[in-house]
Protein backbone atom coordinates (compact mmCIF):
# COMPACT_ATOMS: atom_id res chain seq x y z
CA UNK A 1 -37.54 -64.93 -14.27
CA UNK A 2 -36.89 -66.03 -10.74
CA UNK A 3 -33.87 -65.68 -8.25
CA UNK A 4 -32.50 -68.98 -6.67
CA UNK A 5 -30.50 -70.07 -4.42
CA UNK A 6 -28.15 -73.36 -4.32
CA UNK A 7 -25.74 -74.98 -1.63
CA UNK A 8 -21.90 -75.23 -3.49
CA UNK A 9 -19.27 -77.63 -1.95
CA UNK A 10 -17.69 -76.24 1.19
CA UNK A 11 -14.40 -74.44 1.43
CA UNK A 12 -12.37 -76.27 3.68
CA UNK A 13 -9.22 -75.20 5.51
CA UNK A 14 -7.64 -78.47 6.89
CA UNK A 15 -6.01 -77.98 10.56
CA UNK A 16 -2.41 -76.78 10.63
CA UNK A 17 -2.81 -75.67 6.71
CA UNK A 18 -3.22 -72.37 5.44
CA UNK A 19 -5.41 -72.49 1.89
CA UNK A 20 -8.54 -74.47 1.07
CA UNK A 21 -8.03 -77.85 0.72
CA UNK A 22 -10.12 -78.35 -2.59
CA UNK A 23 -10.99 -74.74 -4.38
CA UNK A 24 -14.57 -74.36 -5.82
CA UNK A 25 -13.70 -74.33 -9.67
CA UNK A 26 -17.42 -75.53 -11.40
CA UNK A 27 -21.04 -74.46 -10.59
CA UNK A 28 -19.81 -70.28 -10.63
CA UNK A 29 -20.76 -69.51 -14.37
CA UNK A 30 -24.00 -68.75 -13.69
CA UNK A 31 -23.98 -67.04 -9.97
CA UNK A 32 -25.30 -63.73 -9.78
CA UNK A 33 -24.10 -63.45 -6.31
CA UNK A 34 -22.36 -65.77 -4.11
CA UNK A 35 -21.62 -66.06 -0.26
CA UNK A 36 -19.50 -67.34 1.59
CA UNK A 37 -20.10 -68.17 5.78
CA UNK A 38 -17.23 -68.62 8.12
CA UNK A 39 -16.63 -70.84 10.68
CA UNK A 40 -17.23 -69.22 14.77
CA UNK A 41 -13.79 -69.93 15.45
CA UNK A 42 -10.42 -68.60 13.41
CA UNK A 43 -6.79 -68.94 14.16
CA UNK A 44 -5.96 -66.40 11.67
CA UNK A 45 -7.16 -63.48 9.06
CA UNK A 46 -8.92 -65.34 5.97
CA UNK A 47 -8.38 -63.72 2.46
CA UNK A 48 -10.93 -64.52 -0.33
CA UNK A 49 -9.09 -65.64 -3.20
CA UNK A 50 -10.20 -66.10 -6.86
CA UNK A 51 -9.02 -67.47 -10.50
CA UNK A 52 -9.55 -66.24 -13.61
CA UNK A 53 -7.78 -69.40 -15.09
CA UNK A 54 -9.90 -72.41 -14.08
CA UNK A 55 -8.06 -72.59 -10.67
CA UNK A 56 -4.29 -73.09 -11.85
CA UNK A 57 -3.32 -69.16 -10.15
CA UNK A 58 -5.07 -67.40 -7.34
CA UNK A 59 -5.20 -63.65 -6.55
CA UNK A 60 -6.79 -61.85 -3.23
CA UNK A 61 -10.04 -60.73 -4.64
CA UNK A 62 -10.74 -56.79 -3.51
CA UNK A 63 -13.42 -54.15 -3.20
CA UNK A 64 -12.71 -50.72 -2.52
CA UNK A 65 -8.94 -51.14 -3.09
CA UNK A 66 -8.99 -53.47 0.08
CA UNK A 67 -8.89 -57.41 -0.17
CA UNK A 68 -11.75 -59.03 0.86
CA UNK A 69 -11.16 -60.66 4.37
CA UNK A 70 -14.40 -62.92 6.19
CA UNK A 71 -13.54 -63.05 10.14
CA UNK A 72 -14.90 -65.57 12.71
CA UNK A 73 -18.61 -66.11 12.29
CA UNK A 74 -18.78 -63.44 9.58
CA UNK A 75 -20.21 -63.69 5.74
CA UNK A 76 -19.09 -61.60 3.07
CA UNK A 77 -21.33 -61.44 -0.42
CA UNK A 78 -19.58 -61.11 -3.65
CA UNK A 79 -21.92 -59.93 -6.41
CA UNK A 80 -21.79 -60.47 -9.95
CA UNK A 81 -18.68 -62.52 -9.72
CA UNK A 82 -16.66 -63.06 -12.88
CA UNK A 83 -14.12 -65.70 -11.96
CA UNK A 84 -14.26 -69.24 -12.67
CA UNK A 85 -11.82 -70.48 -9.28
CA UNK A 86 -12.72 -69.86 -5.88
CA UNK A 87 -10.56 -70.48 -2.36
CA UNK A 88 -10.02 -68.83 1.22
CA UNK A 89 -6.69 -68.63 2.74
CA UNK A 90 -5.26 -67.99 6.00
CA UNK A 91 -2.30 -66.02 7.27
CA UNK A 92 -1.33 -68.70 9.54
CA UNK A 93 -1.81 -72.10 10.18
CA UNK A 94 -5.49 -73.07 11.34
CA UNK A 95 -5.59 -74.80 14.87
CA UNK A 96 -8.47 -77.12 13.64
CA UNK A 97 -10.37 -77.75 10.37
CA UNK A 98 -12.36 -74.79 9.34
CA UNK A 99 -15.47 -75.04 7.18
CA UNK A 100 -16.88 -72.53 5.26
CA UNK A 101 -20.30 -72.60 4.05
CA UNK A 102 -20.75 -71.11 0.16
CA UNK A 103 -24.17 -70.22 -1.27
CA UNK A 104 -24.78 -68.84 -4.73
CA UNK A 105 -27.57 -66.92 -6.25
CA UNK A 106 -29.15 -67.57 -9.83
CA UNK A 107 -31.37 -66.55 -12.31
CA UNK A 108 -33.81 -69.26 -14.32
């Protein structure tokens, strides 16, 4: 059995919104770890935000009995994930589209 590792869309944040423009809701059955990569350059504090319903309600995901934040040219690693809808969202308005890079890891 080997570990893998595969692009997923982006998460983007489009400027002046707050929340991803188009959530990541397919390719996460199978992760055994995913990350996600923020942009250099944040207007506010992004919240990683998951589904358990196939992306119709979002919750701040948490570790530690803190929500997971990602700050300016930061990744954060979420392993063994066991949601099927995943977003970022800002406090505030972003000044300019943000992209955020996610990467999974699989087993074959």
């Amino acid at each position: 059995m080997g570990r893998y590792l595969a692009n997923l869309p982006n998460l983007v944040i489009a400027n002046g919104a707050t929340d991803t423009t188009t959530p990541i809701t397919s390719y996460l059955d199978d992760a055994k770890t995913l990350t996600i990569v923020a942009p250099s350059a944040l207007t506010g504090t992004v919240t990683v935000q998951i589904s358990v319903d196939g992306g119709t309600t979002y919750v701040d995901a948490g570790s530690g009995g803190s929500d997971i934040t990602i700050g300016a040219g930061n990744a954060v690693t979420i392993t063994d994930p066991s949601f099927n809808g995943l977003r970022v969202t800002s406090s505030i308005a972003e000044g300019a589209e943000r992209t955020f890079t996610v990467i999974k890891s699989f087993e074959v």
